[in-house]
N, C-alpha and C. Protein backbone atom coordinates (compact mmCIF):
# COMPACT_ATOMS: atom_id res chain seq x y z
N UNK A 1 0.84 -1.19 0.00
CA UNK A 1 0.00 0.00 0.00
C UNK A 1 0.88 1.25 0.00
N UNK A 2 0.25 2.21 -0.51
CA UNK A 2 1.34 3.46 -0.66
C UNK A 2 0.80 4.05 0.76
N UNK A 3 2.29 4.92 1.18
CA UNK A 3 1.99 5.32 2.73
C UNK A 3 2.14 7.18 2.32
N UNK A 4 1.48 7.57 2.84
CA UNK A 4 1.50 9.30 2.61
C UNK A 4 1.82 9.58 3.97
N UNK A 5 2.94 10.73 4.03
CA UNK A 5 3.55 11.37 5.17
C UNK A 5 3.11 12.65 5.12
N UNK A 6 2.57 13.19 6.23
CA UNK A 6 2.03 14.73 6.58
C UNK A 6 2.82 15.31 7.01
N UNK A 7 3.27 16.84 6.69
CA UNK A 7 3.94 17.65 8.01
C UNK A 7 3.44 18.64 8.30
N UNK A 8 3.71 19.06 9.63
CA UNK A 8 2.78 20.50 10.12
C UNK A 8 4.04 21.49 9.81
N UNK A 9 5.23 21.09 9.86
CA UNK A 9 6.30 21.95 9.18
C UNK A 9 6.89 22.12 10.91
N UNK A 10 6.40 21.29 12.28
CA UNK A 10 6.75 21.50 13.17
C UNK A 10 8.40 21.37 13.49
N UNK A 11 8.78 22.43 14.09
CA UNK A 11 10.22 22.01 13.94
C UNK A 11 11.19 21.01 14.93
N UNK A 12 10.13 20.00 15.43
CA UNK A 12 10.28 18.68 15.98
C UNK A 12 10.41 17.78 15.03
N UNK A 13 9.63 18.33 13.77
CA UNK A 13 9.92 16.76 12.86
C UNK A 13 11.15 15.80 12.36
N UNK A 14 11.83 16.91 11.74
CA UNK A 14 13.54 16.75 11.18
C UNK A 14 14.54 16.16 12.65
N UNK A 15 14.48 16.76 13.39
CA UNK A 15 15.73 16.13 14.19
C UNK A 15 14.68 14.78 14.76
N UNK A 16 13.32 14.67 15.25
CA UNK A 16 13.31 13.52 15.72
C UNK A 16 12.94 12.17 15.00
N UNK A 17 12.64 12.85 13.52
CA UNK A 17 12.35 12.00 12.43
C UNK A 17 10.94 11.52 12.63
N UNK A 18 10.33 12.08 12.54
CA UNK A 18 8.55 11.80 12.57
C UNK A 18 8.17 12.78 11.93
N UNK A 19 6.60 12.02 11.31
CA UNK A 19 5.54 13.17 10.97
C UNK A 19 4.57 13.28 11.45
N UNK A 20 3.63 14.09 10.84
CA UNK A 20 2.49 14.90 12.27
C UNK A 20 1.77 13.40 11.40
N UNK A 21 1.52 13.45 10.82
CA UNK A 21 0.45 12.18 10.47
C UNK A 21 1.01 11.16 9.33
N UNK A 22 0.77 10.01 9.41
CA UNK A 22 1.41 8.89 8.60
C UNK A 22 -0.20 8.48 7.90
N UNK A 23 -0.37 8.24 6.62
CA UNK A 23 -1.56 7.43 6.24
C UNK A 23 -0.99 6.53 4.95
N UNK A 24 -2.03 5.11 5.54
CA UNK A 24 -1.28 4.15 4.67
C UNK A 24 -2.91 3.36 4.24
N UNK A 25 -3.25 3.57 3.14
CA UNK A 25 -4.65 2.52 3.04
C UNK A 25 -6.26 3.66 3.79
N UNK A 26 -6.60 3.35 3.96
CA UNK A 26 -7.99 4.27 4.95
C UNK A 26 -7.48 4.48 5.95
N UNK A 27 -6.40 4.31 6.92
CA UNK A 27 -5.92 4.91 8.01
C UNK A 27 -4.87 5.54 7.84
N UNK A 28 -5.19 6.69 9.25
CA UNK A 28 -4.37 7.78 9.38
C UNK A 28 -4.09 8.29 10.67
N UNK A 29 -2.43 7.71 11.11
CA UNK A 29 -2.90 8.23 12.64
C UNK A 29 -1.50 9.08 12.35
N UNK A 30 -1.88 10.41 13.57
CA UNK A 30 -1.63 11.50 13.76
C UNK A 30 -0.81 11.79 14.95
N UNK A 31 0.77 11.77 14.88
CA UNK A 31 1.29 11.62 16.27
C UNK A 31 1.01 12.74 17.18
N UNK A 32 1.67 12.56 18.55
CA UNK A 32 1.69 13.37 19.63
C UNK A 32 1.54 14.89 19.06
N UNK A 33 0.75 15.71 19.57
CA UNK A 33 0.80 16.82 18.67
C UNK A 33 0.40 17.81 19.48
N UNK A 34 1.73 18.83 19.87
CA UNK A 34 1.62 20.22 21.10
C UNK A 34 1.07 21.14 20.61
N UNK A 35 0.68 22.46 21.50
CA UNK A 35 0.08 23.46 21.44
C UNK A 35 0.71 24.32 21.01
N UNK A 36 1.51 24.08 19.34
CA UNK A 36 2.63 25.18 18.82
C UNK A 36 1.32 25.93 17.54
N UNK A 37 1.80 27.60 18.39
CA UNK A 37 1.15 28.27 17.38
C UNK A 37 1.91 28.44 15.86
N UNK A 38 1.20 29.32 15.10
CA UNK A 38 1.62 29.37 13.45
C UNK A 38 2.99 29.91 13.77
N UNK A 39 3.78 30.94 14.77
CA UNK A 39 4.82 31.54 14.79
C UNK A 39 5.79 30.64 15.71
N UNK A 40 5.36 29.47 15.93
CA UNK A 40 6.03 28.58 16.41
C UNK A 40 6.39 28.76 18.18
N UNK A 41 5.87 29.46 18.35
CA UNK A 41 5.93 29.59 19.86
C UNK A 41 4.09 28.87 20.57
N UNK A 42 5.02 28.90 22.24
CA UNK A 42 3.61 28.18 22.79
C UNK A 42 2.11 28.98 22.25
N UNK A 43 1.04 27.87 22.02
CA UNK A 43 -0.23 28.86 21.53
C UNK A 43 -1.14 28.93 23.48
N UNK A 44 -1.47 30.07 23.69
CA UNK A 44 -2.38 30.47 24.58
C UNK A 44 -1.84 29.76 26.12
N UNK A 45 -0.42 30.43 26.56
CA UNK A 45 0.16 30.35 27.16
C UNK A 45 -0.95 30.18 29.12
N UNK A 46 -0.29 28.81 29.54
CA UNK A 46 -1.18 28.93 31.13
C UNK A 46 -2.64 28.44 30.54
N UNK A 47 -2.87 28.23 29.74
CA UNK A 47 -4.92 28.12 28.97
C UNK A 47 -5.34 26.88 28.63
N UNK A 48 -5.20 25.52 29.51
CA UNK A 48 -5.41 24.69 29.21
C UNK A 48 -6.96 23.98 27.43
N UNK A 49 -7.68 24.91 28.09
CA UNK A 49 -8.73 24.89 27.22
C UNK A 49 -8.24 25.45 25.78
N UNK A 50 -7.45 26.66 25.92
CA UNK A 50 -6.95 26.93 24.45
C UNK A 50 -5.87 26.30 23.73
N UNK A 51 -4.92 25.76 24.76
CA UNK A 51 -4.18 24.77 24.24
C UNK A 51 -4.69 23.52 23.56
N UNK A 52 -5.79 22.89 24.27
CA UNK A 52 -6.72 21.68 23.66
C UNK A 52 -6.75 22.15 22.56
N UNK A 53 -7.74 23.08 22.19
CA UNK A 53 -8.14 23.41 20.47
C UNK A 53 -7.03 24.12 19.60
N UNK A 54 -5.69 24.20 19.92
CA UNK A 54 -5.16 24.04 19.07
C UNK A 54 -4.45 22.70 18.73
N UNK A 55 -3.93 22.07 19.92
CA UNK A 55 -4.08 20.79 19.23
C UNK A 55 -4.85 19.97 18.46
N UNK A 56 -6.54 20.34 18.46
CA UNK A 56 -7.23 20.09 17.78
C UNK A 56 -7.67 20.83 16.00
N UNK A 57 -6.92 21.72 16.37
CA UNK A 57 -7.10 22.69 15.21
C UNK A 57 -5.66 21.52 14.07
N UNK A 58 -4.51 21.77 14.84
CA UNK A 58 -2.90 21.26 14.00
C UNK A 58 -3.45 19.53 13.61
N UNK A 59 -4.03 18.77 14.61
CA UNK A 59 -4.84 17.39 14.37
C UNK A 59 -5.81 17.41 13.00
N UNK A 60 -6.56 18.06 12.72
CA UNK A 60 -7.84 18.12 11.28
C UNK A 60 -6.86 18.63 10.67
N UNK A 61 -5.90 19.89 10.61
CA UNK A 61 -5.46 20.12 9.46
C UNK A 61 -5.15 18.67 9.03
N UNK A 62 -3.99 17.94 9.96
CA UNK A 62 -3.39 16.85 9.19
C UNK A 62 -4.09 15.97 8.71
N UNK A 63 -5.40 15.52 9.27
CA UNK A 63 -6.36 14.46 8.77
C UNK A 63 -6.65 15.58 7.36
N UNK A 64 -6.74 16.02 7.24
CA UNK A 64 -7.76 17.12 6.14
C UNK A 64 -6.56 16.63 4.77
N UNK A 65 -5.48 17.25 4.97
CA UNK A 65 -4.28 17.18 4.16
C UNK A 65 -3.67 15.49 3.71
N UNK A 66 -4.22 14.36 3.95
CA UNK A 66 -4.22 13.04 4.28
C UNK A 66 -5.55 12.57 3.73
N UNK A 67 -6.49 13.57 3.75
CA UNK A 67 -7.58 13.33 2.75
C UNK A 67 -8.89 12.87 3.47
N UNK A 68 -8.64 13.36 4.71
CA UNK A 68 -9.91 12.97 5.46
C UNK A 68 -10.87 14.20 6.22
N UNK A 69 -11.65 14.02 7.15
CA UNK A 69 -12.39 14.62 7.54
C UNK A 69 -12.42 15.02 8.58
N UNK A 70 -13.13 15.94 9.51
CA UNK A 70 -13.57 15.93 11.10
C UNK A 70 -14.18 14.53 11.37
N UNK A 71 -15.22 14.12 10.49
CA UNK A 71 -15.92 12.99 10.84
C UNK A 71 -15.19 11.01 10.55
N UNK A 72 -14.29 11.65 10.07
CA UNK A 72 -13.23 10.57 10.03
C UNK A 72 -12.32 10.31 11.50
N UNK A 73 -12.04 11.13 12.35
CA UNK A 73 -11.42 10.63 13.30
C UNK A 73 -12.32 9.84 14.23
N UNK A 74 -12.02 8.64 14.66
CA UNK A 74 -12.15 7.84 15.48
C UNK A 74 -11.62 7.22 16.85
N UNK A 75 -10.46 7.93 17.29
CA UNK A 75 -9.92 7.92 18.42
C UNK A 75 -9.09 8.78 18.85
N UNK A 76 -8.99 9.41 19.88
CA UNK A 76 -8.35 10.65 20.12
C UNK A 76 -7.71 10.56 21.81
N UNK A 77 -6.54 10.93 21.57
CA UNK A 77 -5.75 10.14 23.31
C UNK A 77 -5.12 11.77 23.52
N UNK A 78 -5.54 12.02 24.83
CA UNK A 78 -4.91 13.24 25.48
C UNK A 78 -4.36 13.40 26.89
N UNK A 79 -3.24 13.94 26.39
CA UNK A 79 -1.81 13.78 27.45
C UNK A 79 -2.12 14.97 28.04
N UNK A 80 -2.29 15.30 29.88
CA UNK A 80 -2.35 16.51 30.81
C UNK A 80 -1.24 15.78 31.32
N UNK A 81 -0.39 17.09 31.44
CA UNK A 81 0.58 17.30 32.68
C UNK A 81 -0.08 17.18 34.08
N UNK A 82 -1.14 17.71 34.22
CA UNK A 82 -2.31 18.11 35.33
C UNK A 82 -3.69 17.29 34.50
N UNK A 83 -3.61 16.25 35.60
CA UNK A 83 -5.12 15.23 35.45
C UNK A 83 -6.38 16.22 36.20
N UNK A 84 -6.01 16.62 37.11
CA UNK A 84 -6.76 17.49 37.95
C UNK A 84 -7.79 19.00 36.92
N UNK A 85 -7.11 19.16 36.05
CA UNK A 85 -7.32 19.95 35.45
C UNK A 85 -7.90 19.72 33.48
N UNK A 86 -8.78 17.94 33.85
CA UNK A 86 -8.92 17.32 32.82
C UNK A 86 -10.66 18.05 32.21
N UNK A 87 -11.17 18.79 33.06
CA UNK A 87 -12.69 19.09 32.33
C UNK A 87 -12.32 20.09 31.29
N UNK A 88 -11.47 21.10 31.74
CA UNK A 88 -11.28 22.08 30.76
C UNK A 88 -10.37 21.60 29.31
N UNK A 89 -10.03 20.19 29.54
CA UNK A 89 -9.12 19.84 27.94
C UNK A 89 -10.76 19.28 27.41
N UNK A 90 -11.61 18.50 28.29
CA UNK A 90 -12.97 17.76 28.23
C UNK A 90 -13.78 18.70 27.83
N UNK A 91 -13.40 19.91 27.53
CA UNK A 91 -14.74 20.93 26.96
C UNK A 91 -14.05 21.32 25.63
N UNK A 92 -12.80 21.64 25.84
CA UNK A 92 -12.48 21.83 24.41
C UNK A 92 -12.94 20.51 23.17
N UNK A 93 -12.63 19.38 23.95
CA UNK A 93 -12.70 18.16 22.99
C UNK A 93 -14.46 18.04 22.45
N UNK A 94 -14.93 18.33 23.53
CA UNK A 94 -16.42 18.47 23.42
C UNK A 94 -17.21 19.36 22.20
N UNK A 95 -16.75 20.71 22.78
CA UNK A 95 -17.20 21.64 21.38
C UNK A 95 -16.32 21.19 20.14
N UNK A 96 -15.02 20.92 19.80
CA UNK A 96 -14.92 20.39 18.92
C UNK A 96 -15.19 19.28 17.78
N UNK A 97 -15.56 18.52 18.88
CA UNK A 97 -16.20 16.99 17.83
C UNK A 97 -17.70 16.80 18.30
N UNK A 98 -18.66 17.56 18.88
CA UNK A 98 -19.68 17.55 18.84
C UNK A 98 -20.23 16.27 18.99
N UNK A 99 -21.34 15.89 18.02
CA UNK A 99 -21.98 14.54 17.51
C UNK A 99 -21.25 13.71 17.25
N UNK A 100 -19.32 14.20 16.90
CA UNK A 100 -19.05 12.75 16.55
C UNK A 100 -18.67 11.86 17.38
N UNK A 101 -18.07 12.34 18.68
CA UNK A 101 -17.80 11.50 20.03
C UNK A 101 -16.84 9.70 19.40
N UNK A 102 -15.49 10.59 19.26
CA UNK A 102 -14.64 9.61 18.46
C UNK A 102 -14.20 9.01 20.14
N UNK A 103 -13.59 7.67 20.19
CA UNK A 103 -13.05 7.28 21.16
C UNK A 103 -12.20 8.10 21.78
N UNK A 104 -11.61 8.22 23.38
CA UNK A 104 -11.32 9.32 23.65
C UNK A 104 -10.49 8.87 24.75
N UNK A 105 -9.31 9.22 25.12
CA UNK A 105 -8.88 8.57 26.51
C UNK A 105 -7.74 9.73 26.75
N UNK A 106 -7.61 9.83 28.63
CA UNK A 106 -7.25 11.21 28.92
C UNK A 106 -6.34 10.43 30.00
N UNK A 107 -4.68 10.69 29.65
CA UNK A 107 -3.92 10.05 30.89
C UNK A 107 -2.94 11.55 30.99
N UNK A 108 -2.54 11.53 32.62
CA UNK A 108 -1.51 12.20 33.12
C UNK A 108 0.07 11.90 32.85
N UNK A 109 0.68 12.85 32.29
CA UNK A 109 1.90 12.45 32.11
C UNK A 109 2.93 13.33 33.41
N UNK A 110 4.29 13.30 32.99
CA UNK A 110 5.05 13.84 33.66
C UNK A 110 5.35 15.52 33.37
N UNK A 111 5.48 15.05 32.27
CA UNK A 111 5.93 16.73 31.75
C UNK A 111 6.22 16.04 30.00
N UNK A 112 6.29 17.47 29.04
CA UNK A 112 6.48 17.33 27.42
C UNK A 112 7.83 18.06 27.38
N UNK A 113 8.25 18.26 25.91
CA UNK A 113 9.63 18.63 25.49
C UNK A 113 9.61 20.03 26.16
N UNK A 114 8.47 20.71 26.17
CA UNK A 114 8.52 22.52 26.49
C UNK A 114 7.95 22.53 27.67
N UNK A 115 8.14 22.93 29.15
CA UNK A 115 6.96 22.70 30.37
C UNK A 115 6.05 23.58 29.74
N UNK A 116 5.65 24.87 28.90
CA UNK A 116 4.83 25.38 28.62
C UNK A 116 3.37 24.69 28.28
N UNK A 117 3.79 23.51 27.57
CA UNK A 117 3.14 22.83 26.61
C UNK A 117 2.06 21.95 28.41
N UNK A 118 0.65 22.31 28.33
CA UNK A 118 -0.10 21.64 29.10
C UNK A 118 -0.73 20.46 28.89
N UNK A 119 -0.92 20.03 27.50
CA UNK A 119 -1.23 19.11 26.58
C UNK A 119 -1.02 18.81 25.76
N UNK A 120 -1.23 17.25 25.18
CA UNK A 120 -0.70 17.09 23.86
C UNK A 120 -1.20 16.03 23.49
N UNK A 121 -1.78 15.81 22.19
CA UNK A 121 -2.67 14.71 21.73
C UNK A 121 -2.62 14.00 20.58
N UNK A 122 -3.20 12.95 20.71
CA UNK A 122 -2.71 12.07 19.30
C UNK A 122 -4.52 11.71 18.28
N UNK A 123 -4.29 11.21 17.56
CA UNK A 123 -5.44 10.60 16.65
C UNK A 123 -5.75 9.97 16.01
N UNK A 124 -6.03 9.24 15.71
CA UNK A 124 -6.52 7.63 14.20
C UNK A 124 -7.87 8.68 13.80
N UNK A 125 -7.43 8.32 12.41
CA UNK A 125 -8.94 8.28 11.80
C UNK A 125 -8.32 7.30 10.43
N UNK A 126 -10.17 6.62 9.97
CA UNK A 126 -10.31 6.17 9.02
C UNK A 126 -11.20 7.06 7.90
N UNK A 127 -10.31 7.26 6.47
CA UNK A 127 -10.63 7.64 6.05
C UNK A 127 -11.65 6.80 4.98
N UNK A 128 -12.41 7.57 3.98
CA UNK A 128 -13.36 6.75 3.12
C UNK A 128 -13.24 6.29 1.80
N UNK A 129 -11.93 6.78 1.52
CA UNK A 129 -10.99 5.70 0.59
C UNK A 129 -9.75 5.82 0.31
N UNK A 130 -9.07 4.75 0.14
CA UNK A 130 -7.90 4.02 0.17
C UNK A 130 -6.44 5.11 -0.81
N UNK A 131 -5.44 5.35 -0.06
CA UNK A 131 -4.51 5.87 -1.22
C UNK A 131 -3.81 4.92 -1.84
């Protein structure tokens, strides 16, 4: 199967050798993916909730660019530094995927590459046809 590589142009990709999304066949999963705004610095510094939706914002681009949809993702895993502080990533995820309520799982980590970074999330989706 031919495999299509995404990049967000993040400048994590090159030295650690990954891309924001790999799709090979109808799937497309979307690695670990921080709260880096367009100017490459932290997006909505201390804002757990605004950090969520940009990870969710940098996540669809890559499904989008990979050839899929909002309604194509099907599982979505989100990393808090602070578990304690999991409703406000739980509202962003909420207004974002609405009706589609893709699988969803929320674990505490230690800390990410930047302490800025409060979250960080990954994604599968299946898309609705094959590259």
């Amino acid at each position: 199967m031919k495999r299509t590589q995404i990049s967000s142009g993040s400048p994590y990709e090159e030295p650690i050798g990954f891309s924001r999304a790999v799709r090979i066949g109808h799937m497309v999963a979307v690695a670990g993916t921080a709260p880096i705004a367009e100017d490459g610095q932290t997006a909505c510094p201390g804002d757990l909730h605004g950090q969520t939706r940009r990870c969710l914002e940098i996540i669809l681009a890559a499904v989008v660019a990979a050839g899929g949809r909002r309604e194509d993702i099907i599982r979505t895993r989100v990393m808090l530094t602070d578990i304690d502080r999991w409703k406000e990533a739980g509202r962003a995820h909420g207004e974002f995927f609405g009706e589609i309520r893709p699988a969803c799982t929320f674990v505490e980590v230690s800390r990410f590459i930047d302490p800025a970074w409060l979250v960080e999330m990954e994604a599968d989706a299946v898309v609705a046809d094959g590259v």
